[in-house]
Protein backbone atom coordinates (compact mmCIF):
# COMPACT_ATOMS: atom_id res chain seq x y z
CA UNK A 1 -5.94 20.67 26.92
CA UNK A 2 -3.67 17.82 26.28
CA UNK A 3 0.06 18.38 25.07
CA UNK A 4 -1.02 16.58 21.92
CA UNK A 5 -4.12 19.25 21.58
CA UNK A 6 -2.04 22.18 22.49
CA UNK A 7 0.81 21.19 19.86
CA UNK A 8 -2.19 20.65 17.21
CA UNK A 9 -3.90 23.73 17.85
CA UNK A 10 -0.20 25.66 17.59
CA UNK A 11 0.83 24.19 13.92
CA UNK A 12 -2.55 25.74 13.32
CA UNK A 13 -1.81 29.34 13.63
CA UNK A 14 0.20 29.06 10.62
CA UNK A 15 -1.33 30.45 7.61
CA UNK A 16 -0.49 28.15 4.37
CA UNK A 17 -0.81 31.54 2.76
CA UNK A 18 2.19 32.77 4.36
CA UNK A 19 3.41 36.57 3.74
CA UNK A 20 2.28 38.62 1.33
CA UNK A 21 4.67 39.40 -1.62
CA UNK A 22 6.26 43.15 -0.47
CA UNK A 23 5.19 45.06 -3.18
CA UNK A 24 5.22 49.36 -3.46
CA UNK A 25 2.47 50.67 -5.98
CA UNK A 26 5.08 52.38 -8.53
CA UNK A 27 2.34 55.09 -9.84
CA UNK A 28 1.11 55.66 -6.37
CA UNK A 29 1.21 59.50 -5.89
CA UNK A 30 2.86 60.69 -2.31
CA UNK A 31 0.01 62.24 -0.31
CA UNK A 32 -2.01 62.58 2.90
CA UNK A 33 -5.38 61.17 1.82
CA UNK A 34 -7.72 61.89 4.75
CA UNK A 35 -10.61 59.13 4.82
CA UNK A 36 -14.28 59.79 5.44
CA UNK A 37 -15.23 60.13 9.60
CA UNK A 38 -18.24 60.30 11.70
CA UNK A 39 -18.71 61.63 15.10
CA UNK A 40 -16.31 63.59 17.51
CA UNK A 41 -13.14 65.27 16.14
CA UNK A 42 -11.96 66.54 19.08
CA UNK A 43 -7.90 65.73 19.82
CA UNK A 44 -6.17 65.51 23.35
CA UNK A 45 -2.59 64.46 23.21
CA UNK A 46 -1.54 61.20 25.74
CA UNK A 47 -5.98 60.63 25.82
CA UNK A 48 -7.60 57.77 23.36
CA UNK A 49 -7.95 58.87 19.88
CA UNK A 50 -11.20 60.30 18.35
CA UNK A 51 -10.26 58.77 14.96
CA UNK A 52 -7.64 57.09 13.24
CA UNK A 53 -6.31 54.16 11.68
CA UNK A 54 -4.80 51.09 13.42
CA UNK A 55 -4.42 48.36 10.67
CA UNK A 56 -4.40 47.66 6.82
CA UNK A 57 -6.09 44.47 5.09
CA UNK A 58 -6.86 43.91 1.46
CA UNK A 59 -7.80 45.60 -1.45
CA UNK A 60 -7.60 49.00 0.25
CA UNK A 61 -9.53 47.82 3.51
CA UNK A 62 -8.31 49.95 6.34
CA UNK A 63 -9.82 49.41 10.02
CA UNK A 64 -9.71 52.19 13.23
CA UNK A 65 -11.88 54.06 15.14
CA UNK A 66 -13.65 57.15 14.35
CA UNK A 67 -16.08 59.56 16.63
CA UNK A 68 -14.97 56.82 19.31
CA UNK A 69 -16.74 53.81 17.09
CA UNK A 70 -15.23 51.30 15.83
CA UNK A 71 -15.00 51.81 12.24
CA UNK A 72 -13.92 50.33 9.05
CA UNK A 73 -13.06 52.00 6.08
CA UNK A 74 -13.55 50.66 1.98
CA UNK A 75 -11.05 53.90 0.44
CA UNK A 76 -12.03 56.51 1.74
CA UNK A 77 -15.74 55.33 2.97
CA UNK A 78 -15.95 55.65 6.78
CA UNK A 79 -18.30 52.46 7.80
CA UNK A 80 -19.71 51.96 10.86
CA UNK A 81 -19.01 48.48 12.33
CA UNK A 82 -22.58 47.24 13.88
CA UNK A 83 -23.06 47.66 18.04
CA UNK A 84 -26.25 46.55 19.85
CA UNK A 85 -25.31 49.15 22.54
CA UNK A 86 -24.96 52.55 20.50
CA UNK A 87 -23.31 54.42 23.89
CA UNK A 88 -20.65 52.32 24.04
CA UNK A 89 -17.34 53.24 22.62
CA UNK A 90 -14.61 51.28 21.08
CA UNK A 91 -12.10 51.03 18.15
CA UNK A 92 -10.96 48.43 15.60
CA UNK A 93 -7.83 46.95 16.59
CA UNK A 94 -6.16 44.57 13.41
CA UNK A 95 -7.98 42.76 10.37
CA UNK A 96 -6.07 40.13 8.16
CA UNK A 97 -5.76 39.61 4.64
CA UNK A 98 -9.86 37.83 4.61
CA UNK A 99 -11.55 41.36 6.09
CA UNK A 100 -11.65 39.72 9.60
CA UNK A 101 -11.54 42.24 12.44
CA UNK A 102 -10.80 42.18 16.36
CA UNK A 103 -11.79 45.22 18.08
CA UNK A 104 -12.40 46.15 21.52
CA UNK A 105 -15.75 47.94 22.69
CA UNK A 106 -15.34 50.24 26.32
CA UNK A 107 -18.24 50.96 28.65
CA UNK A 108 -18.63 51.42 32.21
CA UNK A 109 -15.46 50.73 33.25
CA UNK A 110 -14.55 47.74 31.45
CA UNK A 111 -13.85 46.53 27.83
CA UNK A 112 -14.24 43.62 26.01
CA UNK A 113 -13.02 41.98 22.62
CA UNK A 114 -14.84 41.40 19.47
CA UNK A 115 -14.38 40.31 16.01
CA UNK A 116 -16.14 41.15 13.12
CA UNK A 117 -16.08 40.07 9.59
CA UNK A 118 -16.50 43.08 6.81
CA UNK A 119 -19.73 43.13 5.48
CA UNK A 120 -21.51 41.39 8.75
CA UNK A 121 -24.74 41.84 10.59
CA UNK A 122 -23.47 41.93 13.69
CA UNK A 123 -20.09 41.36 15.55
CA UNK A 124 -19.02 38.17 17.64
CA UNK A 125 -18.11 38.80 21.41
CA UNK A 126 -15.42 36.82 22.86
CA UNK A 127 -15.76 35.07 25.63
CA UNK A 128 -14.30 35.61 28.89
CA UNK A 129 -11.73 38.77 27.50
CA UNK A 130 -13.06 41.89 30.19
CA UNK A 131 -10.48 44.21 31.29
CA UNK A 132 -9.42 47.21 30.81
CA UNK A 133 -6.64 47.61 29.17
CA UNK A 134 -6.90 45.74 26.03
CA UNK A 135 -4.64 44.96 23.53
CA UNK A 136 -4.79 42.38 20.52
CA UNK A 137 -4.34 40.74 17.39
CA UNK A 138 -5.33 38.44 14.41
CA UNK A 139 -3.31 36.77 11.87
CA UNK A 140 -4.30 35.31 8.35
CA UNK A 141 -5.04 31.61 9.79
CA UNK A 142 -7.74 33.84 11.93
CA UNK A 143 -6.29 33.05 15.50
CA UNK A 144 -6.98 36.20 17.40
CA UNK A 145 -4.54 36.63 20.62
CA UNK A 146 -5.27 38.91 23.55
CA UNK A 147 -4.79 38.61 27.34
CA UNK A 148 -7.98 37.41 29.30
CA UNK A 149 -9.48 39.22 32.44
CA UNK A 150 -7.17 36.62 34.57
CA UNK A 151 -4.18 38.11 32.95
CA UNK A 152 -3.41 34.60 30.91
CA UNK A 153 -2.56 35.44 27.36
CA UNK A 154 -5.07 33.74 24.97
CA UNK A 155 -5.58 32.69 21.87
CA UNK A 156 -9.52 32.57 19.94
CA UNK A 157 -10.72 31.00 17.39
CA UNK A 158 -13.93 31.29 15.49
CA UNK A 159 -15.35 32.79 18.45
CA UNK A 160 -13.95 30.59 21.24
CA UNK A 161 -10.80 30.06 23.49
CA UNK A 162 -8.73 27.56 22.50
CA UNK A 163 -5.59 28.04 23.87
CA UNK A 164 -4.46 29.42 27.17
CA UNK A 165 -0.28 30.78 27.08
CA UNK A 166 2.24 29.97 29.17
CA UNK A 167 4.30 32.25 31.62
CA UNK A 168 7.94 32.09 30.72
CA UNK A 169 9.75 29.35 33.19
CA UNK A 170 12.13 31.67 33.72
CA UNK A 171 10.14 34.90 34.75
CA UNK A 172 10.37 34.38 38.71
CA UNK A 173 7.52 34.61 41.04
CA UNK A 174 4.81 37.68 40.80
CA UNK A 175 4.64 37.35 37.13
CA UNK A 176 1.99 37.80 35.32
CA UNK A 177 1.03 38.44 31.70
CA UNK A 178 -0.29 42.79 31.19
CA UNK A 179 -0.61 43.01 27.43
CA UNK A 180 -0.51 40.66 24.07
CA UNK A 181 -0.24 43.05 21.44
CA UNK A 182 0.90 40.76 18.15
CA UNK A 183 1.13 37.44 16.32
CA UNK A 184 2.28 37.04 12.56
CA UNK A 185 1.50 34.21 10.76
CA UNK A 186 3.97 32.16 11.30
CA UNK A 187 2.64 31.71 14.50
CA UNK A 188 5.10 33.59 16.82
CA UNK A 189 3.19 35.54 19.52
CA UNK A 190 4.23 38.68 20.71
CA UNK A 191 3.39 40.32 24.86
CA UNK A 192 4.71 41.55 27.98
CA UNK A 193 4.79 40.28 31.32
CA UNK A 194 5.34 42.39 34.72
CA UNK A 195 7.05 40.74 37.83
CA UNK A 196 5.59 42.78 40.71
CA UNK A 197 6.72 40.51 44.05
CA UNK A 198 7.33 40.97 47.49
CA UNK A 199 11.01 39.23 49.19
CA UNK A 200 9.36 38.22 52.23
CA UNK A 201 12.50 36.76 53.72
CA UNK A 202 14.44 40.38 52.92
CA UNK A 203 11.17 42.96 52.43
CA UNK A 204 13.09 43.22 48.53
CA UNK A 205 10.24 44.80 46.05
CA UNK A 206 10.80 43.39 42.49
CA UNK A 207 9.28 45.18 40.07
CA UNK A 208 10.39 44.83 36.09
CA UNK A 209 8.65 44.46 32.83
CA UNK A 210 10.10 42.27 30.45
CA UNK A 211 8.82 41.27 26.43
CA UNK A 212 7.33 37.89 25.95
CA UNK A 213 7.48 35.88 22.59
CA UNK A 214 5.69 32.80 22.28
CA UNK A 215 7.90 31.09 19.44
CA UNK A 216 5.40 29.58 16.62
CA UNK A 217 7.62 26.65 15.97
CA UNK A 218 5.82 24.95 19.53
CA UNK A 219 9.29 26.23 21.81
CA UNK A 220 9.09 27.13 25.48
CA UNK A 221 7.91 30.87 25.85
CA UNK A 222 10.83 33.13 26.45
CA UNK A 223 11.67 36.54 27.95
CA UNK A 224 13.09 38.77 25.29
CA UNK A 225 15.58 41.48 26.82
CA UNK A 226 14.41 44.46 28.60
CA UNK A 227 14.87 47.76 27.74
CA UNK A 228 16.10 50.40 30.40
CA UNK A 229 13.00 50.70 32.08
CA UNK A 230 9.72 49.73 31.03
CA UNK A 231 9.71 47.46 27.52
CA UNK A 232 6.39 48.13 25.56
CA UNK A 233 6.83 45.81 22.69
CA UNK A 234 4.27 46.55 20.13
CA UNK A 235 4.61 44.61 17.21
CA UNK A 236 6.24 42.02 15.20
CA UNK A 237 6.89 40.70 11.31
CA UNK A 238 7.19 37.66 9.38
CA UNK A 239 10.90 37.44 10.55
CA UNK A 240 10.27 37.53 14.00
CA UNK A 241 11.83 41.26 14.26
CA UNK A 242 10.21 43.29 16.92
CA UNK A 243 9.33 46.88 17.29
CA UNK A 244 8.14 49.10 20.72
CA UNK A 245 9.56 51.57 23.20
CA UNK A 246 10.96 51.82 26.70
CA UNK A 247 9.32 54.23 28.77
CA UNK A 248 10.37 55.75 31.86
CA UNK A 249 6.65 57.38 32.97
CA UNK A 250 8.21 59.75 36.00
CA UNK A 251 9.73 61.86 33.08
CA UNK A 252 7.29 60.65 30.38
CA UNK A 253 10.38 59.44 28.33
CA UNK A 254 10.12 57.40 25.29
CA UNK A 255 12.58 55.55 23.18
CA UNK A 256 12.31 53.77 20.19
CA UNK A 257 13.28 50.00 20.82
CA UNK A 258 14.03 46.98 17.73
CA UNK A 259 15.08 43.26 18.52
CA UNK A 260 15.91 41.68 15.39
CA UNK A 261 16.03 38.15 14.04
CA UNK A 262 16.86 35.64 15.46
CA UNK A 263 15.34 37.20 18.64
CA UNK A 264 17.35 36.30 21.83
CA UNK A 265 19.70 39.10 22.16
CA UNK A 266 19.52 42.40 24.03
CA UNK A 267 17.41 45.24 21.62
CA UNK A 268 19.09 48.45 20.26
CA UNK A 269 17.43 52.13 19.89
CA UNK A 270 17.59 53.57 16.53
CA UNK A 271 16.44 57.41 18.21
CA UNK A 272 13.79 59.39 17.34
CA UNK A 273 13.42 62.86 15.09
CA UNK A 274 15.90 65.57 15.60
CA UNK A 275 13.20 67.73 16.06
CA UNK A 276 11.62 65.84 19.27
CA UNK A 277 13.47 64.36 22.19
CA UNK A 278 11.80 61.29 22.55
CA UNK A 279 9.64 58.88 20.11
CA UNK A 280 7.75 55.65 19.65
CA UNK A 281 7.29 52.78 17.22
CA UNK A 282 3.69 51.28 17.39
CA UNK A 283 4.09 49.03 14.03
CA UNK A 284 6.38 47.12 11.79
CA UNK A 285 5.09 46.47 7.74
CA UNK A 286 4.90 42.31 7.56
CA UNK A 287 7.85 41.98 5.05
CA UNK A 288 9.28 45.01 4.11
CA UNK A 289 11.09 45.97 7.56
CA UNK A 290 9.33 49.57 7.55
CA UNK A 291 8.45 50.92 11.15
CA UNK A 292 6.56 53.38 12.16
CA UNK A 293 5.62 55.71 15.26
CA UNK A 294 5.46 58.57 16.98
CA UNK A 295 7.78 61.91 17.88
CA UNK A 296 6.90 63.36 21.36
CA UNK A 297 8.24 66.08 23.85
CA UNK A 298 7.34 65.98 27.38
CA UNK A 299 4.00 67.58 27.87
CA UNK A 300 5.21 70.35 29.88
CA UNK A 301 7.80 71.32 27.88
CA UNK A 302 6.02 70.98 24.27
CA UNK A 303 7.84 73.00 21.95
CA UNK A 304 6.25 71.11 18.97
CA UNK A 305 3.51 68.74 18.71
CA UNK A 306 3.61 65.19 18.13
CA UNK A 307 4.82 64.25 14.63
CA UNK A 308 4.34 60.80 12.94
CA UNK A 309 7.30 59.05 12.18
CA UNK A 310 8.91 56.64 10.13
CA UNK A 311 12.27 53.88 9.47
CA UNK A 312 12.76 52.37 6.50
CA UNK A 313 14.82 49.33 7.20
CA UNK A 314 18.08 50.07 9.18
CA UNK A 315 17.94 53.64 7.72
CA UNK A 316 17.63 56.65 9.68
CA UNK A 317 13.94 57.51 11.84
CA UNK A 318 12.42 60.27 9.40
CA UNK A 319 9.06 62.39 9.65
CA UNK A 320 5.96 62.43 7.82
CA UNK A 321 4.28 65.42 6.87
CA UNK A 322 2.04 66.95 8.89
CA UNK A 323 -1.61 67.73 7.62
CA UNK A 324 -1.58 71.46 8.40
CA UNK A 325 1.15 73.37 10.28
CA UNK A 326 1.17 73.15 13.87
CA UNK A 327 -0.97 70.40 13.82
CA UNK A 328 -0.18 67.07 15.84
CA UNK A 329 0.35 63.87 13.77
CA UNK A 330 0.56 59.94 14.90
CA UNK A 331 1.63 56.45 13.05
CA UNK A 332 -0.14 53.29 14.10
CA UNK A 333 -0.08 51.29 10.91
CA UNK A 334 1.78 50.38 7.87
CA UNK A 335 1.64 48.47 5.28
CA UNK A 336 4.13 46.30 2.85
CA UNK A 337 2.51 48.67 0.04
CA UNK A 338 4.13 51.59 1.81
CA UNK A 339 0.64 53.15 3.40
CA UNK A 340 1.23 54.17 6.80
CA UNK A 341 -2.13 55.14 9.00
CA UNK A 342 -3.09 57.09 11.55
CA UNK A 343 -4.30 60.48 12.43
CA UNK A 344 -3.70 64.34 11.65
CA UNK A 345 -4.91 67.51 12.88
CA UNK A 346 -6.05 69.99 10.03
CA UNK A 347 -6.13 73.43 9.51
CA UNK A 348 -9.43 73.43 12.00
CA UNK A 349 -7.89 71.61 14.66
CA UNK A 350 -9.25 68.41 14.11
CA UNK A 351 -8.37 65.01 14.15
CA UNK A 352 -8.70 63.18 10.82
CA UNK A 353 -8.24 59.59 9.70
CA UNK A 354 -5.34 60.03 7.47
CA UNK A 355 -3.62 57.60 5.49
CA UNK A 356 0.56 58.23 3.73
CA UNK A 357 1.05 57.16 0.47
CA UNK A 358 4.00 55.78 -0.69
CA UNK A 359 5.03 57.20 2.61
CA UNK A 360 8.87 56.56 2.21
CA UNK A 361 8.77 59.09 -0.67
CA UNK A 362 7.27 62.11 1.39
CA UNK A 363 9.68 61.05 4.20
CA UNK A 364 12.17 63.68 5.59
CA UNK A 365 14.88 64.94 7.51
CA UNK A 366 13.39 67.40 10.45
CA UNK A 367 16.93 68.98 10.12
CA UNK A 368 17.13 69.34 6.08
């Protein structure tokens, strides 16, 4: 693709939409409304999840996996999204603000990326996206990103690649691109690149993870500041403010990790729960600078379960309530309406799709 092309086809993934308006439902009541599933219930912490919720579009659209399917769900009305292959498994990863979805379907070692529209016969594969560790978004304009099987961030559209993402110029030599995991509609697109190189002259091993934005404006690709160890960057707003966790995976160590605006600068931890020594942030609301996550122990020393978590702006990281006592709880969406998703353990000890409502409001202080 020619300069000309590739500058073109970037204006493009700007929505003339723009944001949503932030806007919290005022009568909303605070609750854990648990959403229809189908399938296998079963939980295993640090193991893909049996069901939950990974995304919010329109008029109370809601997308995630359930029984291992990829799912969609209309309120609380689990729907099934439509697989030629019924054994294979697979989860709905984001849907924009027009119902469409990308997902990613697992089988036989490998995985592959979809999208789907609501309400479609069937879903569209895209082309030339195998591997196994998947990640991957879509924005309003409908530009899906994701890293390809060659480990080259990409960006889709209407089914087909057209756009292949630059390494940073700066990253040094072994780098390649492991994971794409956001773009917001202004464009900006969010990933994470891993330098694994041998010094031949000195036998040196260099080995560092580092996040990746992709500025939506057309600038050069840039390495964001690391965090201590390994920088999982999972998500990003309409400001360009960042949200993820280092991880240190000896000691199975997790910090929550922001970059604000204007991204450039080294990133800050705003902690976890008082409750839990260590804690995640999976996703950032578009507008309304609410993130949210999960609180974790190290599995062999789990004196609670996981709890889902939440920060409202540069406030303090607060839990949600759990569905039934003693049962495990994880964030992986929210919303500018103040819905966070994700999934609960009931009384029964198993996993639900839940959804928060007006989730600041049931918010609290582990401590209090």
């Amino acid at each position: 693709m020619s300069a000309a092309a590739a500058a073109v086809v970037l204006a493009g993934l700007i929505t003339a939409a723009g944001p949503a308006a932030a806007a919290t439902d005022a009568k909303c009541a605070p609750k854990i409304q648990v959403l229809g599933s189908i399938g296998d219930e079963s939980y295993y912490r640090d193991m893909p999840q049996s069901q939950g919720v990974h995304d919010f579009g329109a008029d109370g659209l809601a997308v995630g996996v359930s029984g291992y399917k990829p799912v969609y769900w209309t309120g609380t009305t689990v729907h099934r999204v439509p697989l030629t292959d019924p054994n294979v498994s697979g989860q709905v990863l984001a849907v924009n603000a027009h119902g469409l979805m990308v997902g990613v379907l697992r089988g036989s070692g490998s995985a592959s990326l979809f999208t789907y529209q609501a309400g479609a016969a069937a879903i569209t594969p895209l082309p030339g996206s195998d591997g196994s560790d998947l990640e991957a978004d879509v924005n309003d304009a409908g530009y899906v990103v994701s890293r390809s099987d060659s480990w080259i961030a990409t960006v889709w559209k209407d089914g087909r690649k057209v756009r292949e993402l630059p390494v940073p110029a700066d990253a040094g030599p072994g780098t390649r691109i492991t994971m794409v995991t956001g773009i917001n509609n202004h464009g900006d697109i969010l990933g994470m690149a891993t330098q694994d190189h041998e010094v031949p002259e000195t036998g040196e091993h260099l080995e560092n993870t580092h996040p990746v934005l992709w500025p939506g404006d057309g600038g050069a690709a840039r390495l964001l500041a690391p965090t201590m160890n390994d920088s999982y960057v999972q998500d990003l707003d309409e400001s360009g403010r960042v949200v993820g966790y280092d991880w240190s995976g000896p000691w199975y160590e997790y910090r929550t990790w922001v970059w604000e605006p204007p991204v450039g600068g080294p990133g800050t931890s705003p902690g976890g729960l008082s409750s839990h020594p260590y804690a995640t942030f999976e996703a950032i609301s578009p507008t309304t600078n609410l993130s949210v996550g999960t609180a974790k122990f190290h599995p062999d020393q789990m004196t609670l379960p996981d709890q889902a978590l939440l920060r409202a702006g540069s406030g303090p990281v607060k839990a949600l309530p759990r569905l039934a006592a003693g049962g495990a709880s994880m964030a992986d969406a929210v919303s500018d309406a103040d819905r966070v998703g994700g999934a609960a353990v009931n009384a029964k000890g198993r996993l639900k799709p839940v959804i928060w409502t007006c989730a600041t409001k049931q918010a609290y202080n582990p401590g209090s």
